[in-house]
Protein backbone atom coordinates (compact mmCIF):
# COMPACT_ATOMS: atom_id res chain seq x y z
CA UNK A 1 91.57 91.62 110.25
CA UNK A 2 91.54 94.90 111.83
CA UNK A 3 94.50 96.20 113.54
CA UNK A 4 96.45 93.21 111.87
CA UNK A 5 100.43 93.22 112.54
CA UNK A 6 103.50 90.97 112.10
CA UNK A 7 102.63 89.71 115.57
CA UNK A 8 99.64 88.28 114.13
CA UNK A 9 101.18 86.06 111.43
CA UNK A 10 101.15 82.02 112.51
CA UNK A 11 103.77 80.17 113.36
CA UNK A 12 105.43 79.28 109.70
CA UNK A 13 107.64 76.99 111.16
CA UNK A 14 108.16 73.40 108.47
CA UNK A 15 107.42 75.40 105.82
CA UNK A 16 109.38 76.60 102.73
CA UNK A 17 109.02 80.03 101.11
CA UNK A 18 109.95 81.76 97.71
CA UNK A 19 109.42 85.35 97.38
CA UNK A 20 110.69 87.07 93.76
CA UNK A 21 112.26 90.52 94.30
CA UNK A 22 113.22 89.76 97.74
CA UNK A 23 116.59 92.12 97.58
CA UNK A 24 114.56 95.57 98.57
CA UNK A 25 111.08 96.99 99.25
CA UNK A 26 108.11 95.02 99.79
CA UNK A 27 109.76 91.50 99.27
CA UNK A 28 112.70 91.85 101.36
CA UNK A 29 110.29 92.89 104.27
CA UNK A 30 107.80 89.92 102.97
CA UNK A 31 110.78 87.45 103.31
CA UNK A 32 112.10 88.61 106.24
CA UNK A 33 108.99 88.57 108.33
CA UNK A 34 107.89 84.69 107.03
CA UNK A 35 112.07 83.73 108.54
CA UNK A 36 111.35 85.27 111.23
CA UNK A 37 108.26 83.38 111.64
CA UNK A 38 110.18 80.35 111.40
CA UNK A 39 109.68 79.55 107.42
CA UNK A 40 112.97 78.66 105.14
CA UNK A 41 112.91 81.70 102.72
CA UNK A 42 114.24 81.54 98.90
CA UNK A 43 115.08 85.41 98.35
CA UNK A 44 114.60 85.04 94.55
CA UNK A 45 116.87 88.02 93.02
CA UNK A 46 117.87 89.43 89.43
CA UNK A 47 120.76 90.36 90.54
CA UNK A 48 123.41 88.14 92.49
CA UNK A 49 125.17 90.58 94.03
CA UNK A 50 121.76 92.38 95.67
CA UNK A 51 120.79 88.97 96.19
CA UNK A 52 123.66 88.23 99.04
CA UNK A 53 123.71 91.56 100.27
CA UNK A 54 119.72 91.34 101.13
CA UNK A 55 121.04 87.80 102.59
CA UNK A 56 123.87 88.59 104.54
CA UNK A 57 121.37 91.77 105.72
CA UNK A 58 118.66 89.62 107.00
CA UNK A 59 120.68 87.18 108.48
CA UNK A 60 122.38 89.95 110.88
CA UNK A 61 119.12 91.36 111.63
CA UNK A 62 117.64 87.64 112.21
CA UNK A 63 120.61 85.27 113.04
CA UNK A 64 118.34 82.43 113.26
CA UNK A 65 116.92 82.96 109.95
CA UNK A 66 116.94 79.79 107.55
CA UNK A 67 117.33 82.13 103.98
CA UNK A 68 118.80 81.28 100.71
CA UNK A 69 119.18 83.53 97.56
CA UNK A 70 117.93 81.79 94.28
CA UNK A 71 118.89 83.75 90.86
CA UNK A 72 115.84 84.72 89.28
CA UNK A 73 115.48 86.83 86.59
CA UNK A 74 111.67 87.16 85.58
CA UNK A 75 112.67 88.77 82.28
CA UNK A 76 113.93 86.03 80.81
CA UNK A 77 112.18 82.42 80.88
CA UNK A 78 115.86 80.38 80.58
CA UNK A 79 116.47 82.08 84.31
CA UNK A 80 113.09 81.02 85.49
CA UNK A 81 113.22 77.62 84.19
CA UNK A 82 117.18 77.22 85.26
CA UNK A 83 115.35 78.64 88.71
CA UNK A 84 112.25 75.73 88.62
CA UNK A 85 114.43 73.19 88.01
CA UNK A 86 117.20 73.72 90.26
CA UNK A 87 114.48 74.20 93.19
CA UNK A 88 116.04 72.15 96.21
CA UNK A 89 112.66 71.57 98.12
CA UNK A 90 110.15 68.68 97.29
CA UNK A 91 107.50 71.02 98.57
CA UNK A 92 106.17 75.00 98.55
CA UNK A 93 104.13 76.16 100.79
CA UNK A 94 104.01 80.05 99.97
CA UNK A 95 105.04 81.63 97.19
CA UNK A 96 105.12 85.00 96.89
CA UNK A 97 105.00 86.66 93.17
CA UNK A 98 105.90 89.85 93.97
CA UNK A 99 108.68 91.46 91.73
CA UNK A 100 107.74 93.77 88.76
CA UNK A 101 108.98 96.97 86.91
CA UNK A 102 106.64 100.10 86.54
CA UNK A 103 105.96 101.91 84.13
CA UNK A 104 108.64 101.99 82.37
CA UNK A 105 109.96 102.86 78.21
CA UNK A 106 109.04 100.83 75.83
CA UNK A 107 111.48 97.60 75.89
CA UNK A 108 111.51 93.86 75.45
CA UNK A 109 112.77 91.15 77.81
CA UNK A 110 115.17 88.61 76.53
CA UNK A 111 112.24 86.69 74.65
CA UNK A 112 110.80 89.32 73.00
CA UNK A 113 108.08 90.43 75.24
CA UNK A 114 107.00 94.07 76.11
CA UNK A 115 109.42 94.45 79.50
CA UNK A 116 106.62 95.17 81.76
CA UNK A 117 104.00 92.81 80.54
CA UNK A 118 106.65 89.77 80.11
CA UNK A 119 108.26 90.83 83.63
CA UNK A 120 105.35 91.65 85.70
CA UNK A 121 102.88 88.72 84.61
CA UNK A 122 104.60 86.17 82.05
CA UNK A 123 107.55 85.96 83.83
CA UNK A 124 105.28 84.59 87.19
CA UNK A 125 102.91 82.62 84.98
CA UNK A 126 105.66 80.69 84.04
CA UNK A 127 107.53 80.02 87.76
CA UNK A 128 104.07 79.62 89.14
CA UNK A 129 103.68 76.55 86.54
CA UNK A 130 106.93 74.97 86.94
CA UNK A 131 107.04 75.00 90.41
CA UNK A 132 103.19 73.55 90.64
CA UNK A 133 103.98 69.92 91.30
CA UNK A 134 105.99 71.43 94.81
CA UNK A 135 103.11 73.52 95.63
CA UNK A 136 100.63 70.43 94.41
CA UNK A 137 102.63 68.10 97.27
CA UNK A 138 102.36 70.98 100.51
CA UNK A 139 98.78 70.88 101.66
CA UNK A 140 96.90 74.08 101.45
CA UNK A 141 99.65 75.74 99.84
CA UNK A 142 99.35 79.78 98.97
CA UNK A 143 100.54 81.65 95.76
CA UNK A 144 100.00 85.42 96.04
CA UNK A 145 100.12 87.71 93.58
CA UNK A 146 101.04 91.53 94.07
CA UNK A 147 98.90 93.38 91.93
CA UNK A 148 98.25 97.57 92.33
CA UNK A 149 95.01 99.96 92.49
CA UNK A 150 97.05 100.87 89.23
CA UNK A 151 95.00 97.98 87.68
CA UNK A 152 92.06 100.19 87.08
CA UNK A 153 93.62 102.15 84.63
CA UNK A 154 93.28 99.72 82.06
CA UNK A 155 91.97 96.02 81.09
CA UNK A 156 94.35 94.21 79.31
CA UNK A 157 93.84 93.87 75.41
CA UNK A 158 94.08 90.37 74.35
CA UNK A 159 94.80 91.12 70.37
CA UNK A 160 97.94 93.29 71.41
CA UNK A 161 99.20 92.08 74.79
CA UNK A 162 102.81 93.57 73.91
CA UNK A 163 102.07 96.83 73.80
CA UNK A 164 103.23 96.58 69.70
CA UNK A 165 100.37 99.00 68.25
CA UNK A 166 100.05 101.50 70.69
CA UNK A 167 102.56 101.68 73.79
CA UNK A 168 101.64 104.02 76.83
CA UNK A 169 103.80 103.32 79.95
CA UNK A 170 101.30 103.79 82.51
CA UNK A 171 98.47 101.79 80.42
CA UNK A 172 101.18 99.01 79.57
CA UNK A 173 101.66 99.03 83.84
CA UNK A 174 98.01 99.01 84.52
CA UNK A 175 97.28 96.41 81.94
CA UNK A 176 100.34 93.86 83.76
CA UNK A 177 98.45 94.44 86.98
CA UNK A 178 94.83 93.47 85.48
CA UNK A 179 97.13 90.66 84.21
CA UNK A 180 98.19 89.12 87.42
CA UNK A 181 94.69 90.11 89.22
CA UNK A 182 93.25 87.17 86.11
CA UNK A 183 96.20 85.15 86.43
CA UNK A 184 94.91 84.61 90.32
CA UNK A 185 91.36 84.50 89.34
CA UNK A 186 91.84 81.74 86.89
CA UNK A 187 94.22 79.87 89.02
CA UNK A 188 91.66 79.32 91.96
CA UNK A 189 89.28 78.62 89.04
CA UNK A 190 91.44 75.85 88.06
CA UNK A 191 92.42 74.73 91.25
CA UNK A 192 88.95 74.17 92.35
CA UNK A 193 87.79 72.29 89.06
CA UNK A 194 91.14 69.99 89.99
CA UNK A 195 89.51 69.34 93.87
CA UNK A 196 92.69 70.82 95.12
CA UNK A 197 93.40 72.95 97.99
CA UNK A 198 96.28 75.25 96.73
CA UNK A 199 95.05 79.00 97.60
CA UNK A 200 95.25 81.75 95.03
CA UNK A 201 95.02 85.12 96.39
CA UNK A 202 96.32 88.64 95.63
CA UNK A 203 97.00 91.55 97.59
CA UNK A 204 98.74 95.12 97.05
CA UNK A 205 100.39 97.41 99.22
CA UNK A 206 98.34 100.57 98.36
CA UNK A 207 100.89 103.67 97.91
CA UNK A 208 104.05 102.36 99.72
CA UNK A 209 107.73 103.70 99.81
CA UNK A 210 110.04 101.49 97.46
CA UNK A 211 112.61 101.93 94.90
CA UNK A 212 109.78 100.64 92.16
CA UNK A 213 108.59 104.27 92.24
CA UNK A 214 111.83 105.56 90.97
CA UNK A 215 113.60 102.85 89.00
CA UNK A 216 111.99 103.57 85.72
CA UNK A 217 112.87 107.68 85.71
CA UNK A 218 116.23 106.90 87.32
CA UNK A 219 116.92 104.70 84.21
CA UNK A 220 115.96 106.76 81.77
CA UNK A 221 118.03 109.74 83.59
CA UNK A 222 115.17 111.74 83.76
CA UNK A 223 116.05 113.83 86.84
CA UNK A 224 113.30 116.00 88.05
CA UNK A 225 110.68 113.03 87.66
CA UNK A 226 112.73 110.76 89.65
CA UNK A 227 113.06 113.84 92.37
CA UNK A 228 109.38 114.08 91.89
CA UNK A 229 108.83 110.82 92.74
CA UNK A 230 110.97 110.68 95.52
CA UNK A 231 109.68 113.41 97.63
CA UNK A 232 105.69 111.22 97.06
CA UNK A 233 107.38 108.93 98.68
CA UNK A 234 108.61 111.01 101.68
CA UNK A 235 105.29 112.62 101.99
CA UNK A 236 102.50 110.38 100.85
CA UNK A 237 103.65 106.77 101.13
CA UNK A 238 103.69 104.65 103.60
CA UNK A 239 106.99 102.45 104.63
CA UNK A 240 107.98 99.34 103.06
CA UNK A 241 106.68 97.62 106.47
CA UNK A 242 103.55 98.88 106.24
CA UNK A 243 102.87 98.13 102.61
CA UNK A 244 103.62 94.32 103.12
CA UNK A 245 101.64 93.46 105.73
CA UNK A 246 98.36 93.13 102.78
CA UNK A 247 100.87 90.67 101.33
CA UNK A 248 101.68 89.34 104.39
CA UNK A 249 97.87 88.80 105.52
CA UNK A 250 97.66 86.65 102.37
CA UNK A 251 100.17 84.65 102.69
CA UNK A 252 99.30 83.41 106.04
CA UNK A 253 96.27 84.03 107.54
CA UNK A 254 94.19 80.88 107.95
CA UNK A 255 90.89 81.46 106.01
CA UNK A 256 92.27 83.37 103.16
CA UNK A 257 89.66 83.09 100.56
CA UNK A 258 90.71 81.60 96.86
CA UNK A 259 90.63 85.19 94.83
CA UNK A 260 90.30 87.65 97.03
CA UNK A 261 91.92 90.94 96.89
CA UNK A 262 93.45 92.34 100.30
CA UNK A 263 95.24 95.73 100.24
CA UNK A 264 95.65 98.51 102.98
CA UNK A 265 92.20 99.84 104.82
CA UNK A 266 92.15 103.29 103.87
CA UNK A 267 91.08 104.12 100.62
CA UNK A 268 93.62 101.09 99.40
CA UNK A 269 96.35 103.52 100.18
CA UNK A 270 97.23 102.88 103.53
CA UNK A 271 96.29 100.93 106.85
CA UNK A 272 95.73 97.61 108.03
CA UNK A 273 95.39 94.82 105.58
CA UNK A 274 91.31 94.62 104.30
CA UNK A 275 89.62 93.10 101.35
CA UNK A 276 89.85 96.17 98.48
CA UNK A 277 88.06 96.94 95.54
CA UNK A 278 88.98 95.22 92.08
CA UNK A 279 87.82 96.24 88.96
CA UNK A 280 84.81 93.79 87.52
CA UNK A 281 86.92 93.10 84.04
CA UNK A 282 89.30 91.08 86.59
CA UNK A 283 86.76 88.39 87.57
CA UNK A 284 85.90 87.23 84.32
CA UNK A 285 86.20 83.81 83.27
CA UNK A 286 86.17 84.47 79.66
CA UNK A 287 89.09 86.91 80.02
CA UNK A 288 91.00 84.79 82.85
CA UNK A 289 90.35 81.47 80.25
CA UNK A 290 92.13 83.92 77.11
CA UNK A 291 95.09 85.35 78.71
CA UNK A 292 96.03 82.09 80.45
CA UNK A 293 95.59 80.21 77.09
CA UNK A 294 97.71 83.18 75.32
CA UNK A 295 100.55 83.05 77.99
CA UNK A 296 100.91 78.85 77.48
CA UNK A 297 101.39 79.83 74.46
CA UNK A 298 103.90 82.56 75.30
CA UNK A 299 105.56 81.08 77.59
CA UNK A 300 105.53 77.26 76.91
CA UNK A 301 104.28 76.34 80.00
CA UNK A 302 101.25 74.08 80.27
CA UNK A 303 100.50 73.08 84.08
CA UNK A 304 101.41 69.84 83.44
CA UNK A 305 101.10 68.61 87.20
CA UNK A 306 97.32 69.16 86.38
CA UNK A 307 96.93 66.59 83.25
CA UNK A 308 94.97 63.99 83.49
């Protein structure tokens, strides 16, 4: 692991990728270093028109690239189950949850969830269930899930998991984060109870330079705090590159263990990718077995490929 690079990723050739907010930031750089690895890469995108730019970009940077946008919007569950079903690929080897909003005002997606809760975790709970049966049928498949250091600002609270009572932007981003970090942790739970050898894992990118920083002040036209924010970036942050490789590292390293946690070396900000430190509320069973029970419910999505 240390001193880990692109040049170190295997040979992803035969295999099919999806990575969610693949348009900018750390997805486009996720999905464009698995093509050029030799996978076939499903930029899944909000927006259409991002979508085929990030394309048409990739494709001129890598002309032998094998990518293909898929319209995914995580905020509404029609988009991810019109996405799930219209999957072209009998089998998924990697996918790559990666997209999410931060801290943003409170909002609702299009079924009524709190926008960063519903985005950041339902939204993936629910493509990482319909697309199962293609993971189920590529041996030793990986689903990552991009969580943040931000997680240990806050457990999630399983009486209000929409933010209704109380609503703190930063707390409602932190909790979203636990959320996926249990989401993982019960998946390998799950997977091993089922004998099968799909690999959970999650990783972050420490403090990296995207447009996630800015988004939510930029939308709410709040000037100085989006100049604030971008001048962290210039000055603290590593790039884009950098920040993926923890995502990377999980997604394609041989040996990746089921639930573990990789993020940047140095103090989970930046570096080479390492195993970081994850709050201890995030490996509970007991929490893992409640939220995933609460977002079947949420979400309608059951795991079917997993019945007896």
């Amino acid at each position: 692991m240390p001193g880990w690079t692109t040049h170190d990723i295997p040979d992803q050739s035969g295999r099919v990728a999806v990575v969610t907010g693949a348009n900018s930031g750390l997805g486009f750089v996720t999905a464009r270093e698995l093509a050029r690895k030799g996978a076939r890469v499903v930029l899944a995108c909000r927006s259409e028109a991002r979508g085929n730019a990030a394309v048409d970009r990739l494709r001129a940077e890598l002309p032998q690239a094998r990518v293909e946008l898929g319209r995914l919007d995580l905020g509404d569950l029609t988009s991810v189950r019109d996405f799930a079903a219209g999957f072209p690929y009998e089998r998924l080897d990697v996918l790559v949850d990666n997209a999410g909003v931060m801290a943003l005002p409170y909002g609702r997606t299009a079924d009524g969830f709190e926008t960063q809760f519903g985005t950041n975790h339902l939204g993936h709970f629910a493509l990482t269930g319909l697309l199962l049966p293609a993971l189920l049928a590529a041996p030793g498949a990986r689903v990552v899930a991009v969580s943040s250091p931000a997680h240990a600002l806050a457990n999630i609270d399983i009486e209000d998991l929409n933010g209704e009572r109380r609503y703190r932007r930063w707390t409602a981003y932190a909790r979203s984060k636990t959320a996926n970090l249990l989401f993982v942790h019960e998946l390998a739970r799950r997977a091993a109870a089922h004998g099968s050898d799909l690999v959970a894992a999650a990783a972050h990118p420490g403090y990296a330079a995207t447009n996630l920083q800015t988004a939510g002040p930029r939308a709410e036209g709040r000037r100085a705090a989006e100049r604030f924010m971008s001048i962290g970036n210039r000055i603290f942050a590593q790039s884009a590159e950098a920040g993926a490789l923890p995502v990377l590292y999980a997604a394609t390293e041989p040996g990746v263990r089921p639930d573990s946690f990789t993020g940047p070396s140095f103090a989970m900000w930046r570096g080479a990718p390492a195993p970081s430190w994850r709050a201890p509320w995030t490996l509970s069973d007991t929490a893992g077995e409640r939220l995933w029970t609460a977002s079947e419910e949420l979400t309608g999505v059951t795991y079917g490929a997993w019945k007896a």
